[in-house]
PDB file of N, CA and C in Angstrom:
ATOM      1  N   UNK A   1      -6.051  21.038  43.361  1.00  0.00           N
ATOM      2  CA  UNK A   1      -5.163  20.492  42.374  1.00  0.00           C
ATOM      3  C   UNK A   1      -5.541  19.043  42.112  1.00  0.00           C
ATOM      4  N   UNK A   2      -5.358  18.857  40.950  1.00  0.00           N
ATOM      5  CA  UNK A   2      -6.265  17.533  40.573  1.00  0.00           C
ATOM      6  C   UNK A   2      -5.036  16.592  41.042  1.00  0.00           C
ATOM      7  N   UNK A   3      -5.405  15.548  41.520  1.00  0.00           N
ATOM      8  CA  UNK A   3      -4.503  13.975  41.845  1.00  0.00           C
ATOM      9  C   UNK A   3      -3.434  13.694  40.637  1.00  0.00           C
ATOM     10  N   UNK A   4      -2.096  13.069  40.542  1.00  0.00           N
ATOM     11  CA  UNK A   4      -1.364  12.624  39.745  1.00  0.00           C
ATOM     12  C   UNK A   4      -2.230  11.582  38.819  1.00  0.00           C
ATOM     13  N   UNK A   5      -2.371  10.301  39.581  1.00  0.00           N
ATOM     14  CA  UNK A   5      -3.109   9.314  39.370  1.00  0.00           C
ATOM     15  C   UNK A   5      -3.690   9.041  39.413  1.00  0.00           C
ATOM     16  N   UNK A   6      -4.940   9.122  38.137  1.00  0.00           N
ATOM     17  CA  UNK A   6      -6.658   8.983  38.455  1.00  0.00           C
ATOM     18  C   UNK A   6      -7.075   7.712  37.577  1.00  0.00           C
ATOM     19  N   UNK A   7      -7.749   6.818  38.013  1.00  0.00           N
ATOM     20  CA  UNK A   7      -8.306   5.738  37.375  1.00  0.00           C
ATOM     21  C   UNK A   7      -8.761   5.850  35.689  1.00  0.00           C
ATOM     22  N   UNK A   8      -8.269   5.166  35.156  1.00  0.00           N
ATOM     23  CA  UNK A   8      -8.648   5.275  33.500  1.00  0.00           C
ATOM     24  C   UNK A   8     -10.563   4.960  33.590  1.00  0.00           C
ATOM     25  N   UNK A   9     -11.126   4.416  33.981  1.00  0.00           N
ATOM     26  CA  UNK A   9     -12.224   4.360  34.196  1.00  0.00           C
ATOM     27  C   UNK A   9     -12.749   4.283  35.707  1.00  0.00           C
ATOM     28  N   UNK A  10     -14.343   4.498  36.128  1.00  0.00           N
ATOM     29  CA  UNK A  10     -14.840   4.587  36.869  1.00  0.00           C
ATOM     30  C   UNK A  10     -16.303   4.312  37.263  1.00  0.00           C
ATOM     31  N   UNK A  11     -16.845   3.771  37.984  1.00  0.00           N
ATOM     32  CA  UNK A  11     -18.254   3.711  38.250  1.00  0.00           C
ATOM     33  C   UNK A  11     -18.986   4.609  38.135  1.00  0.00           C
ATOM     34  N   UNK A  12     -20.317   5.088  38.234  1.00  0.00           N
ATOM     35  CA  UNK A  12     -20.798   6.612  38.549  1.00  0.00           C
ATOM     36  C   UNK A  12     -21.064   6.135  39.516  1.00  0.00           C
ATOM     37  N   UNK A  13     -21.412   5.291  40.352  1.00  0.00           N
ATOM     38  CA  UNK A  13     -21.862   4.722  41.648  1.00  0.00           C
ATOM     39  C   UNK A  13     -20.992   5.184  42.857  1.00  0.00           C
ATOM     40  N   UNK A  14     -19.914   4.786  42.835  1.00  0.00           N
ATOM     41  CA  UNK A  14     -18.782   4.981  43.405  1.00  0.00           C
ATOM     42  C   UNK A  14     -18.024   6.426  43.409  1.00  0.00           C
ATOM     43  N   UNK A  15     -18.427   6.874  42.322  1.00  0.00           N
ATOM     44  CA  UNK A  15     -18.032   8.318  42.060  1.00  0.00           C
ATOM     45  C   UNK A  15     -18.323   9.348  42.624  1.00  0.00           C
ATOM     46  N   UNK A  16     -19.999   8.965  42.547  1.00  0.00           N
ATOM     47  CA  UNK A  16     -21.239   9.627  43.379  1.00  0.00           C
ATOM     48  C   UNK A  16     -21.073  10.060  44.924  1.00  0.00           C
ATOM     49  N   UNK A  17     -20.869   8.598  45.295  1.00  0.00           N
ATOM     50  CA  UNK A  17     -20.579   8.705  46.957  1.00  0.00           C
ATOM     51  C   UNK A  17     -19.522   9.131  47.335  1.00  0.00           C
ATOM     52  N   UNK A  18     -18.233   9.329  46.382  1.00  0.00           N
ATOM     53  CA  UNK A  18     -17.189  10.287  46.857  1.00  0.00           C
ATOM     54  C   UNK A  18     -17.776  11.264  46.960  1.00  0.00           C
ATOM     55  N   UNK A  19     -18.329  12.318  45.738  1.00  0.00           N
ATOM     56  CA  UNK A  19     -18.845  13.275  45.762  1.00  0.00           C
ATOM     57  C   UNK A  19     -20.011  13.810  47.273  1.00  0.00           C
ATOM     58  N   UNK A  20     -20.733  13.275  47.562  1.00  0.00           N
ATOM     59  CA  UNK A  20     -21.326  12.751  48.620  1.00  0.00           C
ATOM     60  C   UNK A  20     -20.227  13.127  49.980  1.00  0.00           C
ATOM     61  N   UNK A  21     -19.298  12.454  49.997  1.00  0.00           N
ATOM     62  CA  UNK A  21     -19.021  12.532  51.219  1.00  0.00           C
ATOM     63  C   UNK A  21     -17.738  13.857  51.230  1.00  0.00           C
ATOM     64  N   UNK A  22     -17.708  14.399  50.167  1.00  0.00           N
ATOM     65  CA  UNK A  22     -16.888  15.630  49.795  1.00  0.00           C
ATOM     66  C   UNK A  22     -17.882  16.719  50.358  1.00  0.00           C
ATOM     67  N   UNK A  23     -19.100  16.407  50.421  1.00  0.00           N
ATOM     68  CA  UNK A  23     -20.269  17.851  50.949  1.00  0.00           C
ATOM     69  C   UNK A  23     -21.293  17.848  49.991  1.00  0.00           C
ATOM     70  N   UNK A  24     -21.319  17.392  48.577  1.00  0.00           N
ATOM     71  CA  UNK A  24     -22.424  17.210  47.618  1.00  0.00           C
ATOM     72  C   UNK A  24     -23.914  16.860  47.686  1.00  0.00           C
ATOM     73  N   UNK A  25     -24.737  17.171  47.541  1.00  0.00           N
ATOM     74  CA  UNK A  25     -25.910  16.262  47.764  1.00  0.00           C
ATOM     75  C   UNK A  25     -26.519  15.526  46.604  1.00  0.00           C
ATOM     76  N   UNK A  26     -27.015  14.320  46.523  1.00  0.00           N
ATOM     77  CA  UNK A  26     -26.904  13.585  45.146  1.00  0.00           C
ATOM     78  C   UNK A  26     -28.403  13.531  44.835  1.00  0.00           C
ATOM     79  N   UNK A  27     -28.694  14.008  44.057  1.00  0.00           N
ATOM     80  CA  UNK A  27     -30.157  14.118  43.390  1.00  0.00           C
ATOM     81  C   UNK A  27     -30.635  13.227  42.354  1.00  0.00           C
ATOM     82  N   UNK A  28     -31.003  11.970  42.312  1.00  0.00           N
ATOM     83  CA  UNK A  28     -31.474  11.406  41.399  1.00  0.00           C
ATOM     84  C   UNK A  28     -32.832  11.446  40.779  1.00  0.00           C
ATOM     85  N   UNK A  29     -33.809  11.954  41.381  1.00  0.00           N
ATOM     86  CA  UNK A  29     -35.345  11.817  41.271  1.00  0.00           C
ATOM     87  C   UNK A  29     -35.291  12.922  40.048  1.00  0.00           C
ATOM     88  N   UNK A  30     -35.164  12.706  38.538  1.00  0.00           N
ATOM     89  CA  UNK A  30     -35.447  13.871  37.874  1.00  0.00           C
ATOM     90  C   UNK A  30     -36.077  13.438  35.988  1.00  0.00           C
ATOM     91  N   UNK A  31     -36.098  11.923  36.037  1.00  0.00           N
ATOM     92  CA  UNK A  31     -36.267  11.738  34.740  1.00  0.00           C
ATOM     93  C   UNK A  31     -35.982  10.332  34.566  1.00  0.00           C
ATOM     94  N   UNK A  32     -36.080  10.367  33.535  1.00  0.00           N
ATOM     95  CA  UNK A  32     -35.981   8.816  33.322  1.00  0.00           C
ATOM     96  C   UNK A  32     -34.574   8.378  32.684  1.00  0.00           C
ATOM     97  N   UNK A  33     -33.486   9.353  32.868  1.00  0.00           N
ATOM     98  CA  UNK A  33     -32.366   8.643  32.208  1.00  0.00           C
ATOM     99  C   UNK A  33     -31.529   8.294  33.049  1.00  0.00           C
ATOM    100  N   UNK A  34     -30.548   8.135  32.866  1.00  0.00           N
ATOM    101  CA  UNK A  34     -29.539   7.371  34.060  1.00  0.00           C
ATOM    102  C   UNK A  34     -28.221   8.297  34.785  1.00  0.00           C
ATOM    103  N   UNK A  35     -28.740   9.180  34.447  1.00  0.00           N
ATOM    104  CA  UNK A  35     -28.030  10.668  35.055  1.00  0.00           C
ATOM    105  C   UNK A  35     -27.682  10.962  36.488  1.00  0.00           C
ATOM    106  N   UNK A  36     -26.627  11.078  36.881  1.00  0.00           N
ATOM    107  CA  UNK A  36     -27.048  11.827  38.115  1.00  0.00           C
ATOM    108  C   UNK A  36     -26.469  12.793  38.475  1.00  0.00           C
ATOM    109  N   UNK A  37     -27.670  13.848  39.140  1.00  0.00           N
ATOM    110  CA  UNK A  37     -26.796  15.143  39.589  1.00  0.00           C
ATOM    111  C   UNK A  37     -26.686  15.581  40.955  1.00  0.00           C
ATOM    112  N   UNK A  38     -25.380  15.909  41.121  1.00  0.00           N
ATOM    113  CA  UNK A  38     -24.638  16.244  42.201  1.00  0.00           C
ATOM    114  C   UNK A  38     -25.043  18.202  42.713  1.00  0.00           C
ATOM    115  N   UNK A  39     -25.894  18.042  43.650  1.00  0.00           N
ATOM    116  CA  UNK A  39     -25.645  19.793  43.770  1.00  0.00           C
ATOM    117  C   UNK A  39     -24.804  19.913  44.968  1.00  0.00           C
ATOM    118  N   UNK A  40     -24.190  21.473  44.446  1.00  0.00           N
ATOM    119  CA  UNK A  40     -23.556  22.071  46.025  1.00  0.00           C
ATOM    120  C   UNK A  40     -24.709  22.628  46.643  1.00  0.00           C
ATOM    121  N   UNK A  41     -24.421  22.598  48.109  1.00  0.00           N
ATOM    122  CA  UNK A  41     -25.331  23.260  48.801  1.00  0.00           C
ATOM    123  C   UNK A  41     -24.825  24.308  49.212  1.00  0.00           C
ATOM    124  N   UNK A  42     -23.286  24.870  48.992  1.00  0.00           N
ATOM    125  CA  UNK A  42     -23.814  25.993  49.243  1.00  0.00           C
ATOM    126  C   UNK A  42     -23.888  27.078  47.899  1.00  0.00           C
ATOM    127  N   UNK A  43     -23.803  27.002  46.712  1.00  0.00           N
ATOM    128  CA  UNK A  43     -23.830  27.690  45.559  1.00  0.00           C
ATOM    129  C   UNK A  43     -25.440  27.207  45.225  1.00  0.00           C
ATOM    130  N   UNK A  44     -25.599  25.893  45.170  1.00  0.00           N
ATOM    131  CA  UNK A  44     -26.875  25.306  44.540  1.00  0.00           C
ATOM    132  C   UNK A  44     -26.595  24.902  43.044  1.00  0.00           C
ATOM    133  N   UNK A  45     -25.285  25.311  42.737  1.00  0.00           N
ATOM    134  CA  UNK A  45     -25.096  24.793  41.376  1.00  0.00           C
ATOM    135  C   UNK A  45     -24.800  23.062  41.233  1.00  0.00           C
ATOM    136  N   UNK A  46     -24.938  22.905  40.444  1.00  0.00           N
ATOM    137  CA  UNK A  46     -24.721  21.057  39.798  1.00  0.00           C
ATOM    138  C   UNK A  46     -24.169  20.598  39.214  1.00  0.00           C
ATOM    139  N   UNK A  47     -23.541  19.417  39.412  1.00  0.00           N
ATOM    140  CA  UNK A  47     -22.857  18.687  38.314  1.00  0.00           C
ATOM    141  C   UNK A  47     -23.191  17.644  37.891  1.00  0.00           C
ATOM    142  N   UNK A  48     -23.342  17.034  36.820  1.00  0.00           N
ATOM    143  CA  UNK A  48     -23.722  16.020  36.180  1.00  0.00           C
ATOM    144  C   UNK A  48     -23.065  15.034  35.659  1.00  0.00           C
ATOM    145  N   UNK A  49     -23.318  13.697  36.281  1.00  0.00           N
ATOM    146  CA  UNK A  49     -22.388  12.769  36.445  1.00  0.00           C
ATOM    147  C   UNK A  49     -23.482  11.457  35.251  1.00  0.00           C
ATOM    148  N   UNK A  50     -22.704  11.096  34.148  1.00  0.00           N
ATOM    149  CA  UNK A  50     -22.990   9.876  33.103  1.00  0.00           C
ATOM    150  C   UNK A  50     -22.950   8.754  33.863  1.00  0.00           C
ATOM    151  N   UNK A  51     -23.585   7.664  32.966  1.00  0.00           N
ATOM    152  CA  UNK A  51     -23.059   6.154  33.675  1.00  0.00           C
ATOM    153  C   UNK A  51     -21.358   5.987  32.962  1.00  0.00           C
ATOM    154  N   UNK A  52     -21.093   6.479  31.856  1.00  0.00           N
ATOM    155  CA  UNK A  52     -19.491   6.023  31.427  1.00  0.00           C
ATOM    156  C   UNK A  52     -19.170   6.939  31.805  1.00  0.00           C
ATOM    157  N   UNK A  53     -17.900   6.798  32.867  1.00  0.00           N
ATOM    158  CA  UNK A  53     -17.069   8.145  33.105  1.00  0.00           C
ATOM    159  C   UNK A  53     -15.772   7.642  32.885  1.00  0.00           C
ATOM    160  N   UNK A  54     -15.008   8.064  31.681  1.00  0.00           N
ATOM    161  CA  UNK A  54     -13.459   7.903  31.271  1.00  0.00           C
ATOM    162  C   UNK A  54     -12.608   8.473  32.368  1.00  0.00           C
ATOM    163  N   UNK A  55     -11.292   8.834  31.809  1.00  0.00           N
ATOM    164  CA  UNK A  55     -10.070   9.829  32.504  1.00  0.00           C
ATOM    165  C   UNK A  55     -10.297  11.213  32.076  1.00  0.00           C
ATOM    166  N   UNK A  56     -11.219  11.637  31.130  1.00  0.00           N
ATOM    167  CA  UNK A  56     -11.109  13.220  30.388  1.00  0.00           C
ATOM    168  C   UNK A  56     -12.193  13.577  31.215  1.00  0.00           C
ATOM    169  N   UNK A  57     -13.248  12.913  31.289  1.00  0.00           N
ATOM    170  CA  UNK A  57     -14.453  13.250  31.492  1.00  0.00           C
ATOM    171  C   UNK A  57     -14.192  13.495  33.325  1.00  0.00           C
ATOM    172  N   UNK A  58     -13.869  12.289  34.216  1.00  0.00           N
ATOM    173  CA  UNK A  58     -13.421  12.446  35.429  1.00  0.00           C
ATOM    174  C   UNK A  58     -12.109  14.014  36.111  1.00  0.00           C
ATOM    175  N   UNK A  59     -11.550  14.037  34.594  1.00  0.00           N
ATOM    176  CA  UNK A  59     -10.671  15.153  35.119  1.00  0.00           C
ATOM    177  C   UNK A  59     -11.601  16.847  35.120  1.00  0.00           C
ATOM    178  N   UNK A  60     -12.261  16.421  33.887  1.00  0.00           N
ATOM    179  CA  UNK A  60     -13.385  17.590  33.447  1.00  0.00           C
ATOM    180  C   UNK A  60     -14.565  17.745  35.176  1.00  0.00           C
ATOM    181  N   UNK A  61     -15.025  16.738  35.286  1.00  0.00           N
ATOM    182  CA  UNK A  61     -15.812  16.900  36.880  1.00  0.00           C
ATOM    183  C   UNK A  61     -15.059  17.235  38.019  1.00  0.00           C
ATOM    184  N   UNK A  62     -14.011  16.674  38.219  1.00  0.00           N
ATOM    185  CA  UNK A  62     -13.176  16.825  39.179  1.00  0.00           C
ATOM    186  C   UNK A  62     -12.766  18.555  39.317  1.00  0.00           C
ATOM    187  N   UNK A  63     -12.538  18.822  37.916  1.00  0.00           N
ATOM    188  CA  UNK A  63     -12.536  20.723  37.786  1.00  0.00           C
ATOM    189  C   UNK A  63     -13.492  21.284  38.040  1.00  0.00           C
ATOM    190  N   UNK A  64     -14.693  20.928  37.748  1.00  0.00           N
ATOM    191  CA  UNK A  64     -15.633  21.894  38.199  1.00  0.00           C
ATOM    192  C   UNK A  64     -15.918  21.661  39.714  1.00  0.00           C
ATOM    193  N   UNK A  65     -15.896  20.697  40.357  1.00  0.00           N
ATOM    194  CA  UNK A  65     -15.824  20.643  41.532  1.00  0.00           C
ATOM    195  C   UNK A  65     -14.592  21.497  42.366  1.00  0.00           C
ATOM    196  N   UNK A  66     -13.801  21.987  41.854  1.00  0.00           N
ATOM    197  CA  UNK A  66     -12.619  22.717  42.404  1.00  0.00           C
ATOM    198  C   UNK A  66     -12.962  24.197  42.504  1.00  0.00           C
ATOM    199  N   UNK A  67     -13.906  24.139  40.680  1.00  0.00           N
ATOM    200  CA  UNK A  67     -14.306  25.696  40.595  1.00  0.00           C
ATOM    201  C   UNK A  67     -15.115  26.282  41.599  1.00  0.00           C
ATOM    202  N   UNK A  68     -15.734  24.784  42.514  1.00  0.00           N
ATOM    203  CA  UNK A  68     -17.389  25.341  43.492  1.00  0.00           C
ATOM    204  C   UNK A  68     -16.443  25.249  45.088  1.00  0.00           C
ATOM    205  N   UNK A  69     -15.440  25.004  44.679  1.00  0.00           N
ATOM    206  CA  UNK A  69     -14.476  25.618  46.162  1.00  0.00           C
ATOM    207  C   UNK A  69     -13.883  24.275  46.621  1.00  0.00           C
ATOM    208  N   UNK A  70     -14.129  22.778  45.837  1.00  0.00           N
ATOM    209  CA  UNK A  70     -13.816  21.474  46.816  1.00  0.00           C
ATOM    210  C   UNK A  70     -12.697  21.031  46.684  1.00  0.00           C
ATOM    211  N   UNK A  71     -11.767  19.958  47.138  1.00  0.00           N
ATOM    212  CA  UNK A  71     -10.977  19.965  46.873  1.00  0.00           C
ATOM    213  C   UNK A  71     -10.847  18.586  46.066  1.00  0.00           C
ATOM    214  N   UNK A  72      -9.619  18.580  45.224  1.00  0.00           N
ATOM    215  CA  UNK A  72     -10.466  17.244  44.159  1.00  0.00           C
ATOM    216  C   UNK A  72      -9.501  15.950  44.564  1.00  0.00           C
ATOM    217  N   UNK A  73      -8.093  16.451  45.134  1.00  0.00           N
ATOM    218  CA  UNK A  73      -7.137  15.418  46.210  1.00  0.00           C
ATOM    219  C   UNK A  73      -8.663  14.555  47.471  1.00  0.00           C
ATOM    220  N   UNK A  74      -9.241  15.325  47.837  1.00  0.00           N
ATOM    221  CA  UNK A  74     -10.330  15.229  49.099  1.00  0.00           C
ATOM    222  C   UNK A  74     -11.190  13.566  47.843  1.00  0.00           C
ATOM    223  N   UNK A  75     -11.846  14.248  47.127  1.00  0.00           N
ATOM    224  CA  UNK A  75     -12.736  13.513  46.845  1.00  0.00           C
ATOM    225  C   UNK A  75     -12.398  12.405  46.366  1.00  0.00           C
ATOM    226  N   UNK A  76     -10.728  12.213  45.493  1.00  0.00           N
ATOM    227  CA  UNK A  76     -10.607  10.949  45.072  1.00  0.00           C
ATOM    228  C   UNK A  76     -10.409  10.703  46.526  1.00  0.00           C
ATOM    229  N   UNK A  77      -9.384  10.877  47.337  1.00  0.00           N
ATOM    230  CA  UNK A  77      -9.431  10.354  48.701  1.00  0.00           C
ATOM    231  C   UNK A  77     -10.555   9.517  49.482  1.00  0.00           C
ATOM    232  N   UNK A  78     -11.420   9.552  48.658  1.00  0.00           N
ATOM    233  CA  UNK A  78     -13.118   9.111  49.411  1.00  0.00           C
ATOM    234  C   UNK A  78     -13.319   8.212  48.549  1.00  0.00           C
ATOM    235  N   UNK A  79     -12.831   8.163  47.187  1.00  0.00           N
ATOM    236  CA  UNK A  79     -13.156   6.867  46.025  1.00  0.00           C
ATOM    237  C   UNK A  79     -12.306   5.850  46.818  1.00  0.00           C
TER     238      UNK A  79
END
């Protein structure tokens, strides 16, 4: 269940390493843009994290991270 209160904006930096310490592994080596992607290890699927991350966009990641089993209370907990 997503958090009441989620930051109107956010780092991807900071975002990242929640994700990270939620179980994620953070993959940057892939190109030259400023992207970064988050895989699960145990699906292998990914998520893809911008340098601008709003409140729509953070609620939108935060869901798919729920869909791959995590919990999304857990990860802001780690921001």
């Amino acid at each position: 269940m997503l958090p009441p209160n989620l930051p109107s904006d956010i780092s991807q930096k900071r975002l990242a390493r929640a994700f990270e310490k939620a179980g994620f592994v953070l993959d940057v080596s892939g190109g030259k843009g400023g992207h970064y992607k988050l895989i699960c290890p145990k699906t292998k699927k990914f998520i893809t994290l911008q340098s601008k991350i709003w409140k729509q966009v953070l609620k939108d990641k935060l869901k798919q991270a729920e869909e791959l089993g995590y919990d999304a209370s857990k990860i802001m907990n780690n921001y």
